[in-house]
N, C-alpha and C. Protein backbone atom coordinates (compact mmCIF):
# COMPACT_ATOMS: atom_id res chain seq x y z
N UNK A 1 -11.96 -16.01 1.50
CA UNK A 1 -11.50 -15.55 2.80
C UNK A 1 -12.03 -14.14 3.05
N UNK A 2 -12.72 -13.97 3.97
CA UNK A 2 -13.12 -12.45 4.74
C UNK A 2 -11.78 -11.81 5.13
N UNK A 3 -11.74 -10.61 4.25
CA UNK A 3 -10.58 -9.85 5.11
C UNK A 3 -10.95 -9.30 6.56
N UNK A 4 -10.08 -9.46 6.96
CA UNK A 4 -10.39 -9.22 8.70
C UNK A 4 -9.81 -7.41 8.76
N UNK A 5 -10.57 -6.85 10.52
CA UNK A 5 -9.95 -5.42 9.83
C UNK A 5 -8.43 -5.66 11.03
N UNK A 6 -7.55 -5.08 10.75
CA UNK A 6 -6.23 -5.55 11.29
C UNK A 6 -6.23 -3.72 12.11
N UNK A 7 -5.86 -3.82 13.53
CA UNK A 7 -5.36 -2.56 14.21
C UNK A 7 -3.77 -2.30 14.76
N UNK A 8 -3.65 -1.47 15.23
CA UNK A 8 -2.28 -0.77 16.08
C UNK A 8 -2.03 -0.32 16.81
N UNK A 9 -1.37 0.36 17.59
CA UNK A 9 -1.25 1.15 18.36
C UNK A 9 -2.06 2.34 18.41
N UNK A 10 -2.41 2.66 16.99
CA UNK A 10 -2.84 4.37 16.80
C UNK A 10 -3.62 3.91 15.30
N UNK A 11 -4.06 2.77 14.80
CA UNK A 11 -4.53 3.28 13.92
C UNK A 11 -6.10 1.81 13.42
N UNK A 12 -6.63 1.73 12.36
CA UNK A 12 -7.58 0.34 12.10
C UNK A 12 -7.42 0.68 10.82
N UNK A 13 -6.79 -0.56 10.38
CA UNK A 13 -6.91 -0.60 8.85
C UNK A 13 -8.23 -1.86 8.61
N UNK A 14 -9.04 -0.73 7.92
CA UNK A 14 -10.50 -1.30 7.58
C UNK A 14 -10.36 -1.89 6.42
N UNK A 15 -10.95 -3.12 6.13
CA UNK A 15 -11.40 -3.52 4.84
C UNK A 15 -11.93 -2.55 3.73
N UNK A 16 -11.65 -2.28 2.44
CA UNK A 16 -11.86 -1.37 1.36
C UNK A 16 -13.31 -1.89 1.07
N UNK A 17 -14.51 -0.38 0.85
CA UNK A 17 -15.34 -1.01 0.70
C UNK A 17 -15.80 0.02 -0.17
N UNK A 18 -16.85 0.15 -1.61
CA UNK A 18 -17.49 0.89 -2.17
C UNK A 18 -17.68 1.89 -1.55
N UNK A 19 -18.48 2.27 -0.54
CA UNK A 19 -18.59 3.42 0.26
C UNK A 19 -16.67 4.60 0.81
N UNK A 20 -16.03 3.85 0.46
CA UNK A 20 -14.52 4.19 0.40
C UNK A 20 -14.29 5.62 -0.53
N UNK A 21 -15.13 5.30 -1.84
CA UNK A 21 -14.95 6.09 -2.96
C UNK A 21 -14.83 7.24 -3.28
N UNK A 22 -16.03 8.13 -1.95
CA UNK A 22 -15.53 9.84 -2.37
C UNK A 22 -14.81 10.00 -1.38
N UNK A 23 -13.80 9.59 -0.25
CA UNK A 23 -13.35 10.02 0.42
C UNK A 23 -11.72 9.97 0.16
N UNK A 24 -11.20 8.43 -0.89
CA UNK A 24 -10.25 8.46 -1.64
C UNK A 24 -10.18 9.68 -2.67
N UNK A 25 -11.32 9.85 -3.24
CA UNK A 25 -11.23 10.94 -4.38
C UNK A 25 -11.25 12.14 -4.04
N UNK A 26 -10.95 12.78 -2.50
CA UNK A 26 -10.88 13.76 -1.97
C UNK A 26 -9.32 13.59 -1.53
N UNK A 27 -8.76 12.32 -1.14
CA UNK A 27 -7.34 12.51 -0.50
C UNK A 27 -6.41 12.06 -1.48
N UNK A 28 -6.41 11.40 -2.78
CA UNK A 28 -5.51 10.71 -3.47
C UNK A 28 -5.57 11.55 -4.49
N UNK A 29 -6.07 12.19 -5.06
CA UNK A 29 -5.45 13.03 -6.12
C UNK A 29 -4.78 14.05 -5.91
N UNK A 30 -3.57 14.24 -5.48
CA UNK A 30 -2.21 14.99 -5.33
C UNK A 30 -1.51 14.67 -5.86
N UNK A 31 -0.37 15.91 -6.45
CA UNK A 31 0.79 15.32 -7.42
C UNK A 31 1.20 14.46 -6.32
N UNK A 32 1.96 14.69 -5.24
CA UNK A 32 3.08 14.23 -4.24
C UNK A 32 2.75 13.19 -4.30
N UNK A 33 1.46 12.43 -3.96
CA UNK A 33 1.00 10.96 -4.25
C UNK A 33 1.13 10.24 -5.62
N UNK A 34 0.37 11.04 -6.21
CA UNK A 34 0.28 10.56 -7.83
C UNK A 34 1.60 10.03 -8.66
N UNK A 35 2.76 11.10 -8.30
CA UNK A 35 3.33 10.66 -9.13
C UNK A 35 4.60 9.96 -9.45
N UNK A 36 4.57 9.45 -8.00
CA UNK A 36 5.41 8.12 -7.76
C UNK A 36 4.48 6.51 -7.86
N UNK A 37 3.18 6.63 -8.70
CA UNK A 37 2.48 5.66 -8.86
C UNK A 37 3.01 5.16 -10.69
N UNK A 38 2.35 4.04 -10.69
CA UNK A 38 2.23 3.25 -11.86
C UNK A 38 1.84 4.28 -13.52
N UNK A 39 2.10 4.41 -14.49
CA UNK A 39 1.73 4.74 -15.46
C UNK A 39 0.35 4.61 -16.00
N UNK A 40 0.03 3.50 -15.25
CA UNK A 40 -1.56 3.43 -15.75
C UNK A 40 -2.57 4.14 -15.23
N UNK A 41 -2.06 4.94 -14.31
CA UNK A 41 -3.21 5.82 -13.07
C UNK A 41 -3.41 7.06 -14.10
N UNK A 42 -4.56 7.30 -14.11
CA UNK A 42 -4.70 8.36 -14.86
C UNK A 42 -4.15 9.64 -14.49
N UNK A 43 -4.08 11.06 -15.23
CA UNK A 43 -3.34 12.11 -14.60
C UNK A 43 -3.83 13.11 -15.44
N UNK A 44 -4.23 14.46 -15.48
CA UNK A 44 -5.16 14.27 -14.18
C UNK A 44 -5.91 13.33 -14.09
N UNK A 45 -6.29 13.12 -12.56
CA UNK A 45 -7.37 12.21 -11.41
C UNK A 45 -8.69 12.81 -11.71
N UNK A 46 -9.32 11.40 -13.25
CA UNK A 46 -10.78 12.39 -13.66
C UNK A 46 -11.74 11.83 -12.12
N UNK A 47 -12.42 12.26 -12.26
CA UNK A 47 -14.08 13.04 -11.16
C UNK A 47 -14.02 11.70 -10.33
N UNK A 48 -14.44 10.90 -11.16
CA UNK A 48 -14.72 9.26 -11.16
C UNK A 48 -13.68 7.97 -10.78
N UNK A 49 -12.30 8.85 -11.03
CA UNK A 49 -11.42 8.05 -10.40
C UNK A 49 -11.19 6.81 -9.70
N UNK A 50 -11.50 7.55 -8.27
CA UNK A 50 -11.64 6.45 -7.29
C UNK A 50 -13.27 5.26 -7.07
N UNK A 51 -14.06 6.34 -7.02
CA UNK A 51 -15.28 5.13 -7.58
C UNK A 51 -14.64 3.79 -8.37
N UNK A 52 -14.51 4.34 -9.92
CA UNK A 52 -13.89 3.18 -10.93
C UNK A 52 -12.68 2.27 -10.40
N UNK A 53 -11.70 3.01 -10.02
CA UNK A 53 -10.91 2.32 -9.67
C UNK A 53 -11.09 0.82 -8.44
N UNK A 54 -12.20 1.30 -7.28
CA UNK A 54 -12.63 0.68 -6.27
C UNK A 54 -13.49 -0.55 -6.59
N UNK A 55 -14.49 0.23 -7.59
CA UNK A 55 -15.80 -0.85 -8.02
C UNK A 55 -15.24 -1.64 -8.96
N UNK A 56 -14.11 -1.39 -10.14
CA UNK A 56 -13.48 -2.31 -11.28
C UNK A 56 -12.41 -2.87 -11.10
N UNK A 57 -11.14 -2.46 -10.04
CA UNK A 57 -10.50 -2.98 -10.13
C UNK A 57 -10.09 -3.55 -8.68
N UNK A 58 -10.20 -2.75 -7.57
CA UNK A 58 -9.76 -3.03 -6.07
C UNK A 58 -10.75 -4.62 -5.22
N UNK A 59 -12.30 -3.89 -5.69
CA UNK A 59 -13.31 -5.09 -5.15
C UNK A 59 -13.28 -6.47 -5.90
N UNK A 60 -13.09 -6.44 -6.93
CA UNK A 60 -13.09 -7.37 -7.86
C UNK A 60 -11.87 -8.11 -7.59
N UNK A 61 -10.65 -7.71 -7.45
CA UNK A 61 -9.44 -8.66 -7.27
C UNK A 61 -9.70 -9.49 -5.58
N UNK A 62 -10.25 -8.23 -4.55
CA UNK A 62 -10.28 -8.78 -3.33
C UNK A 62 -11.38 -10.14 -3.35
N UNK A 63 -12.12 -9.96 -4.21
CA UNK A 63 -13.46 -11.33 -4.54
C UNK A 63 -12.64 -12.56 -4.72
N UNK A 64 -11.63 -12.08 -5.97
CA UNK A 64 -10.79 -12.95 -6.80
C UNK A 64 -9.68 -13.96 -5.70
N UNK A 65 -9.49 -13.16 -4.58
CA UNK A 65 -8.70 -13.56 -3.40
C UNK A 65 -7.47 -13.24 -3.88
N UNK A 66 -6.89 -12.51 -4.56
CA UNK A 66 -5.53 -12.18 -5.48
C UNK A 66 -5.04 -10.54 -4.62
N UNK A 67 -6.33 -9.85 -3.63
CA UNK A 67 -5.72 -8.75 -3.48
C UNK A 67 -6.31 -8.56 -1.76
N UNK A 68 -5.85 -7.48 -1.14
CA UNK A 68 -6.16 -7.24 0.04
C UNK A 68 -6.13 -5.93 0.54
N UNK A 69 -7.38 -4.77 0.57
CA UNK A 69 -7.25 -3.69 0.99
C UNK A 69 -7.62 -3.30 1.75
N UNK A 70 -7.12 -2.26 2.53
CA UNK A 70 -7.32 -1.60 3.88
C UNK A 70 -7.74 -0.22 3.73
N UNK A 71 -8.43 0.66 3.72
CA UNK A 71 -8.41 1.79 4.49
C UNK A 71 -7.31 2.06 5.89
N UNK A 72 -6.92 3.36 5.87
CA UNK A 72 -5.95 3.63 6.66
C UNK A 72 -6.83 4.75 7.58
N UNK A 73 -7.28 4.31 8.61
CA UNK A 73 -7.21 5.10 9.96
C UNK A 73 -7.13 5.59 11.27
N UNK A 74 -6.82 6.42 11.49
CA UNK A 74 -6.90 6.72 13.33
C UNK A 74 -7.59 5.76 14.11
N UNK A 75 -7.09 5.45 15.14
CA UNK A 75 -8.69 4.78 16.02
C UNK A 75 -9.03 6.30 16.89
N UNK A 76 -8.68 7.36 16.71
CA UNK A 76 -9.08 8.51 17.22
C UNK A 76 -9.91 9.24 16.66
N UNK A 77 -9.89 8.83 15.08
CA UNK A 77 -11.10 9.37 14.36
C UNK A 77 -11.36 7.91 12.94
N UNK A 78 -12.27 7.34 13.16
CA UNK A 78 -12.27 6.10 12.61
C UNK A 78 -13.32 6.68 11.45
N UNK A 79 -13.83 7.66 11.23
CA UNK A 79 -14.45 8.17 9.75
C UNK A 79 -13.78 8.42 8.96
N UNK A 80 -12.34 9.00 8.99
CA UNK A 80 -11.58 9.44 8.21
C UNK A 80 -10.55 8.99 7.71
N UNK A 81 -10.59 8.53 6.63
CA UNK A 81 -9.49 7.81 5.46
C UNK A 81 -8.49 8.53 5.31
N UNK A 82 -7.24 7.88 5.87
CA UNK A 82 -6.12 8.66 5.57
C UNK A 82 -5.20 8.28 4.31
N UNK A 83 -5.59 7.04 3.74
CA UNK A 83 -4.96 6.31 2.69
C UNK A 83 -5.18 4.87 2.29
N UNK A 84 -4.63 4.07 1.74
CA UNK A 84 -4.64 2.92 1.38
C UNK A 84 -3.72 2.31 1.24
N UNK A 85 -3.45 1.24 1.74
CA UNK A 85 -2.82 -0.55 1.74
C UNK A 85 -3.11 -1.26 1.32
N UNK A 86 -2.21 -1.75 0.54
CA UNK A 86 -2.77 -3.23 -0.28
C UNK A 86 -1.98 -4.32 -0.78
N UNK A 87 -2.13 -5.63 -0.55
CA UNK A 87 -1.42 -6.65 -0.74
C UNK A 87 -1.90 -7.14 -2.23
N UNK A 88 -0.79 -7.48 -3.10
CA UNK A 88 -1.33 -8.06 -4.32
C UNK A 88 -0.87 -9.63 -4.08
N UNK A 89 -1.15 -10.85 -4.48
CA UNK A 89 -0.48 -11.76 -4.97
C UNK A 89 -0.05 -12.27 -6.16
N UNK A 90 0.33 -11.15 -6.52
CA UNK A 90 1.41 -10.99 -8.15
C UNK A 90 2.55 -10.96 -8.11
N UNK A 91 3.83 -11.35 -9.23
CA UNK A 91 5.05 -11.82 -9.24
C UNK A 91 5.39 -10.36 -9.33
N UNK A 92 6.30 -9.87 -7.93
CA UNK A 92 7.29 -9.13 -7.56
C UNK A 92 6.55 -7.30 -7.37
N UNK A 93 4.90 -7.76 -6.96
CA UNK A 93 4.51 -6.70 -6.59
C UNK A 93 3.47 -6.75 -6.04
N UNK A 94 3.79 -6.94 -4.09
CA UNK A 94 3.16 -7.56 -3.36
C UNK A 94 2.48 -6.44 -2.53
N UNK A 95 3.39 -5.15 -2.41
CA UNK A 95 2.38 -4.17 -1.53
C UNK A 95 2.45 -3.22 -1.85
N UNK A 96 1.61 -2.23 -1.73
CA UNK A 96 1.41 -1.15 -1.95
C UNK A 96 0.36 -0.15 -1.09
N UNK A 97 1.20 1.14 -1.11
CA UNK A 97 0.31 2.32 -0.83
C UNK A 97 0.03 3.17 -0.48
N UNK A 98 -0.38 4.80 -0.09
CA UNK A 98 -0.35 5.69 -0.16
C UNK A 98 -1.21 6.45 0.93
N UNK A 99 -0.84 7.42 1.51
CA UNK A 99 -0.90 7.96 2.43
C UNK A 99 -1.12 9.79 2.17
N UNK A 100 -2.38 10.83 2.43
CA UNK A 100 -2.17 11.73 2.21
C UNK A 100 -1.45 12.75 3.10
N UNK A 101 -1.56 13.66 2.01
CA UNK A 101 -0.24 14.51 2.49
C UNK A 101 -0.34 14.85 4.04
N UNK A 102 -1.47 15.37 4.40
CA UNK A 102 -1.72 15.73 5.64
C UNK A 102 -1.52 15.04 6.65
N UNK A 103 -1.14 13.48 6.78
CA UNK A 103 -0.70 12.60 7.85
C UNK A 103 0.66 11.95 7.56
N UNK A 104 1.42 12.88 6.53
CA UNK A 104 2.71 11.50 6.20
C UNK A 104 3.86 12.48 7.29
N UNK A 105 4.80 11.96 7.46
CA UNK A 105 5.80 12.08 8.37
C UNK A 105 5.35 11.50 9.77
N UNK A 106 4.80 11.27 9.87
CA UNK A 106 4.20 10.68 11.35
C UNK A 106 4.54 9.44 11.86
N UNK A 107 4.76 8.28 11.13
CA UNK A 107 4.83 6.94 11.24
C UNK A 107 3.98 6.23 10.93
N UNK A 108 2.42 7.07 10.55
CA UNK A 108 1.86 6.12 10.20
C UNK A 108 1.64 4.84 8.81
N UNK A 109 2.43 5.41 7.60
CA UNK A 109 2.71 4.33 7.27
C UNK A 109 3.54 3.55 7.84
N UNK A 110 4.55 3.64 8.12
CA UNK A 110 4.92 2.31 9.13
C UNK A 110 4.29 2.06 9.68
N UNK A 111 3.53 1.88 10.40
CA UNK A 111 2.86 1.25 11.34
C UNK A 111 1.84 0.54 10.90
N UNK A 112 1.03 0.72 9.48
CA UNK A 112 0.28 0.36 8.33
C UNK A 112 1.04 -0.22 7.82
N UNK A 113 2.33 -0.36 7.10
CA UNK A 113 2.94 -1.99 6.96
C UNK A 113 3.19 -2.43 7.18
N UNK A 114 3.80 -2.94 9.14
CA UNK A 114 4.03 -3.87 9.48
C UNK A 114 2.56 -4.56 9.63
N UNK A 115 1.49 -3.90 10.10
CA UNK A 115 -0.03 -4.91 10.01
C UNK A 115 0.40 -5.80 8.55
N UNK A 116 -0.01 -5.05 7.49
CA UNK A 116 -0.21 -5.59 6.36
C UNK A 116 0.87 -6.56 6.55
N UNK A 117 2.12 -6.54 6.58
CA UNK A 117 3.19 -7.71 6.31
C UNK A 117 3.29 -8.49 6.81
N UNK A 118 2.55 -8.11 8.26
CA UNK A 118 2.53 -9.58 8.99
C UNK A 118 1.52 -9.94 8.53
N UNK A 119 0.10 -9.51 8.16
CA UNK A 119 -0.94 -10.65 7.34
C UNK A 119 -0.17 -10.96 6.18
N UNK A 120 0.44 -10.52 5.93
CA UNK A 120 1.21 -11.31 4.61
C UNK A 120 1.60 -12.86 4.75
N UNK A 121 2.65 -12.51 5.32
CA UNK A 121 3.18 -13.65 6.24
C UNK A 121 2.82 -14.41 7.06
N UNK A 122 2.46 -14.61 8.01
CA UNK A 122 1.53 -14.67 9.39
C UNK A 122 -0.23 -15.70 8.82
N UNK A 123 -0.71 -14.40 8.19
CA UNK A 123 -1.93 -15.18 8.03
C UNK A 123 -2.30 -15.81 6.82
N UNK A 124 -1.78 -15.45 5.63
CA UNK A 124 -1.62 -16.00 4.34
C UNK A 124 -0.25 -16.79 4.13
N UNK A 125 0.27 -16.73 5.08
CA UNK A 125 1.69 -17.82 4.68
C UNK A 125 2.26 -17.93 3.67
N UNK A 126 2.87 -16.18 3.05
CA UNK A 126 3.69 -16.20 1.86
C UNK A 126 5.26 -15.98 1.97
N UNK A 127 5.93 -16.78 1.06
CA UNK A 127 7.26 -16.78 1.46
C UNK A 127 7.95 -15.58 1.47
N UNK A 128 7.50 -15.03 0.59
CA UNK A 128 8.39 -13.42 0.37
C UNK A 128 7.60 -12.45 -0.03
N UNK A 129 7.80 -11.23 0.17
CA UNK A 129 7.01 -10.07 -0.42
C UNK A 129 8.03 -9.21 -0.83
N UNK A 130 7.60 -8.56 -2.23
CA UNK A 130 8.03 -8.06 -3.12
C UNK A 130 7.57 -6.78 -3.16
N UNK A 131 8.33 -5.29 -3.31
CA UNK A 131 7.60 -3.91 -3.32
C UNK A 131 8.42 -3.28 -4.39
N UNK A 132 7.49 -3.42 -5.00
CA UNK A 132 8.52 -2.28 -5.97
C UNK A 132 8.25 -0.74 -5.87
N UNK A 133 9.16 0.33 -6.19
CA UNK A 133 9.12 1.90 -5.78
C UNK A 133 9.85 2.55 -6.69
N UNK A 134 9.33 3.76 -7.27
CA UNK A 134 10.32 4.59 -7.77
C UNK A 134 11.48 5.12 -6.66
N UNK A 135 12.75 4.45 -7.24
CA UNK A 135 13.84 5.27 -6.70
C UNK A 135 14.16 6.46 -5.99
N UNK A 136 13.35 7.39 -6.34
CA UNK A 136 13.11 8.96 -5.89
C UNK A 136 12.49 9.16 -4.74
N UNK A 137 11.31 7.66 -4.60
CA UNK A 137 10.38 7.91 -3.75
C UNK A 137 11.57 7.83 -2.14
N UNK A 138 11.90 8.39 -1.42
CA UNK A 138 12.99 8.80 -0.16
C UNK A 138 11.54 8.11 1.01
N UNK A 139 10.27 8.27 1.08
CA UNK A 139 9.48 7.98 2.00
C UNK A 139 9.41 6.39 2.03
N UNK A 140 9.19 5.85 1.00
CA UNK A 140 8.69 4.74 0.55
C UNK A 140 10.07 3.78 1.12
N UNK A 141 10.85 4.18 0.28
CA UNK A 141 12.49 3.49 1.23
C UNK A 141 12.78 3.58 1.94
N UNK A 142 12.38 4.47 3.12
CA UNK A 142 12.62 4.47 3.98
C UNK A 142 11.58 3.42 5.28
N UNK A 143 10.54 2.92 4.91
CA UNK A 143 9.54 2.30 5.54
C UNK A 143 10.07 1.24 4.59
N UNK A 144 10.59 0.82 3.80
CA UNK A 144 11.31 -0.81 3.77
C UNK A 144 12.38 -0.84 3.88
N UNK A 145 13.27 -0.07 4.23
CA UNK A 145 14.64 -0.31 4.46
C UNK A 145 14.41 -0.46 6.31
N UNK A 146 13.79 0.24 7.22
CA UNK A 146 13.37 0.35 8.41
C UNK A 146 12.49 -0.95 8.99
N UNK A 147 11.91 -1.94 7.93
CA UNK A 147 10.73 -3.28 8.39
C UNK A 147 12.20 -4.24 7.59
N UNK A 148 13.56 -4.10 7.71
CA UNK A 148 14.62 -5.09 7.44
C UNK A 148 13.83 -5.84 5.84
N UNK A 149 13.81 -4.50 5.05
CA UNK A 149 13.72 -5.00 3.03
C UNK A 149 15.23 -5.05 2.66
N UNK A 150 14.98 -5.49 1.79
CA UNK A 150 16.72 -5.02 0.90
C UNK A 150 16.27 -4.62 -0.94
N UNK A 151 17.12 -3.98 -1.06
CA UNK A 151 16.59 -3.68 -2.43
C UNK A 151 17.69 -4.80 -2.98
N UNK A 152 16.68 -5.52 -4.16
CA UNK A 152 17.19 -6.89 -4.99
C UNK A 152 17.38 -6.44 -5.97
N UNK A 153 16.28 -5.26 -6.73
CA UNK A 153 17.03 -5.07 -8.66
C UNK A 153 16.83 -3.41 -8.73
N UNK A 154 17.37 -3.18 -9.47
CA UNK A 154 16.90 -1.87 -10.14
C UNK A 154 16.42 -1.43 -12.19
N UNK A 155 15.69 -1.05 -11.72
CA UNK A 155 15.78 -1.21 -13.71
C UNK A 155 14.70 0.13 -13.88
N UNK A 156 14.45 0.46 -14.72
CA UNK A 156 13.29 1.48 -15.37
C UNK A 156 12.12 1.11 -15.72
N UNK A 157 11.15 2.27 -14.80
CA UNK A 157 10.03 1.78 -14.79
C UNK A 157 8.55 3.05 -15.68
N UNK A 158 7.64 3.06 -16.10
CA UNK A 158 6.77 4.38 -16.16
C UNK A 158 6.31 4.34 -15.22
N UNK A 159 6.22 6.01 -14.54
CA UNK A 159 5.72 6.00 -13.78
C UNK A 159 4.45 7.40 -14.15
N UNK A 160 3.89 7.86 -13.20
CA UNK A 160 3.15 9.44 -13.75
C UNK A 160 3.77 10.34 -14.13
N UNK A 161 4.55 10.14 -13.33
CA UNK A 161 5.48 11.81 -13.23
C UNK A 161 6.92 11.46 -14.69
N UNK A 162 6.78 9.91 -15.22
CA UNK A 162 7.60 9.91 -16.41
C UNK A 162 8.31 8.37 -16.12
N UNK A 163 9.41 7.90 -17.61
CA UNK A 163 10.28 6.74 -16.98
C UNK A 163 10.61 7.58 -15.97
N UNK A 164 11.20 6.28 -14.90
CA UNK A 164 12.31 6.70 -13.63
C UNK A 164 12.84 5.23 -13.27
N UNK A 165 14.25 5.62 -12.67
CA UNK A 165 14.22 4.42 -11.90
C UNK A 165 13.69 3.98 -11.14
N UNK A 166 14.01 2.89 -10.73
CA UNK A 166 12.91 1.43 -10.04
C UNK A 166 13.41 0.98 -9.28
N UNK A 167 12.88 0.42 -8.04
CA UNK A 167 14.05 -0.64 -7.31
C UNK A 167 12.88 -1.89 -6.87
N UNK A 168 13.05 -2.60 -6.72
CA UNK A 168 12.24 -3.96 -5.97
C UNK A 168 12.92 -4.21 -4.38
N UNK A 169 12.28 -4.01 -3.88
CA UNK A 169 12.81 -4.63 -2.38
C UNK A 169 11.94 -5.97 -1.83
N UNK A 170 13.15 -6.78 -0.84
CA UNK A 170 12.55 -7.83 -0.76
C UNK A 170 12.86 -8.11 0.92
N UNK A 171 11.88 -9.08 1.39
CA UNK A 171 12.19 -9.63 2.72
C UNK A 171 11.27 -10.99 2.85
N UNK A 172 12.01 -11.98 3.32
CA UNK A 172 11.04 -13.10 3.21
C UNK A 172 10.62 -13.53 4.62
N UNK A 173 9.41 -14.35 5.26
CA UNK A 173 8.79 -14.72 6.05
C UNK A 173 10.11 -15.11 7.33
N UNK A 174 10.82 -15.91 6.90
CA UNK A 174 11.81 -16.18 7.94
C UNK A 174 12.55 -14.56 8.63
N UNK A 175 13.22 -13.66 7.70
CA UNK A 175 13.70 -12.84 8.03
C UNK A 175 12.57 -12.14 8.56
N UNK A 176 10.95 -11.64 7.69
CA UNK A 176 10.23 -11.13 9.28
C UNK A 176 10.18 -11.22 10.40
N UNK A 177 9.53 -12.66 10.50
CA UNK A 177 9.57 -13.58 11.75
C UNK A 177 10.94 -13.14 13.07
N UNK A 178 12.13 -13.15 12.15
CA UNK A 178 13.34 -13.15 12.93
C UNK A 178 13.22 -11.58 13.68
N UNK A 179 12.50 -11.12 12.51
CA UNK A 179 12.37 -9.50 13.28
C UNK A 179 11.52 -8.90 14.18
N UNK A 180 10.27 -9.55 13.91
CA UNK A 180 9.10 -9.03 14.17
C UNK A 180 7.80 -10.11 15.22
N UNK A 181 8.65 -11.18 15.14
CA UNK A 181 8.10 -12.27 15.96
C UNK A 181 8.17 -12.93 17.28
N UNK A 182 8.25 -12.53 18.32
CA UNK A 182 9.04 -13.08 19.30
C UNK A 182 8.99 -14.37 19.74
């Protein structure tokens, strides 16, 4: 399947592409980002980072049809990467993603996950999506408690910044639909 590029009101989330690479590795290495991520992200964010990360692990899953990434940007300035979105189809960790510092409070991640969730739903026809978040993260919960998530578990997770708690939030295709569908 060709990922399609999905837009908004204010923004085009582009398909992730190699050429992506130094412009992530200019906006994603920040603590504030970093360290509400996964344990496996390196810390510091060596040189090569995002290259590796893009060419070994991001392009390769999207081939695999298991993943789905976006670039996050303006349609007011469509050169400039403000972050990344991404759908996995893995058990209980379906989206993800990050936004730099310089554009967060704005709405634009919201507005970058309802695209993504409705291709979730909508164009891949999955029953439920699953997000898991460090507890702490106050931004992140707040853009799934606001697209009608509910948090289902909590437990301890590694994250960069150390263990922390965890929560999983969930919402399934019917309850989108009911929300977001007319």
């Amino acid at each position: 399947m060709t990922i399609p590029t999905l837009t908004t009101a204010r923004l085009v989330l582009k398909p992730l592409t190699a050429d992506d690479a130094p412009q992530i590795q200019q906006r994603y290495p920040h603590w504030e980002i970093v360290r509400y991520m996964v344990s496996s992200v390196p810390w510091p964010y060596p040189d090569d980072g995002a290259e590796s990360y893009v060419n070994n692990v991001a392009l390769p899953d999207m081939e695999k049809g298991i993943a789905w990434f976006w670039s996050i940007r303006r349609k007011d300035a469509p050169d400039e990467l403000m972050g990344i979105i991404c759908l996995y189809d893995v058990e209980d960790n379906n989206r993800g993603f990050w936004l730099a510092p310089a554009f967060q409070g704005k709405g634009y991640m919201r507005e970058a996950s309802i695209a993504a969730t409705d291709f979730w739903f909508n164009t891949l026809n999955k029953p439920v999506l699953r997000a898991p978040k460090a507890a702490a993260n106050a931004r992140s919960q707040r853009i799934s408690a606001s697209s009608g998530m509910r948090l289902i578990r909590t437990e301890k997770k590694p994250y960069v910044s150390g263990l922390l708690d965890s929560e999983l939030w969930e919402i399934t295709r019917d309850e989108w639909n009911a929300r977001y569908v007319s």
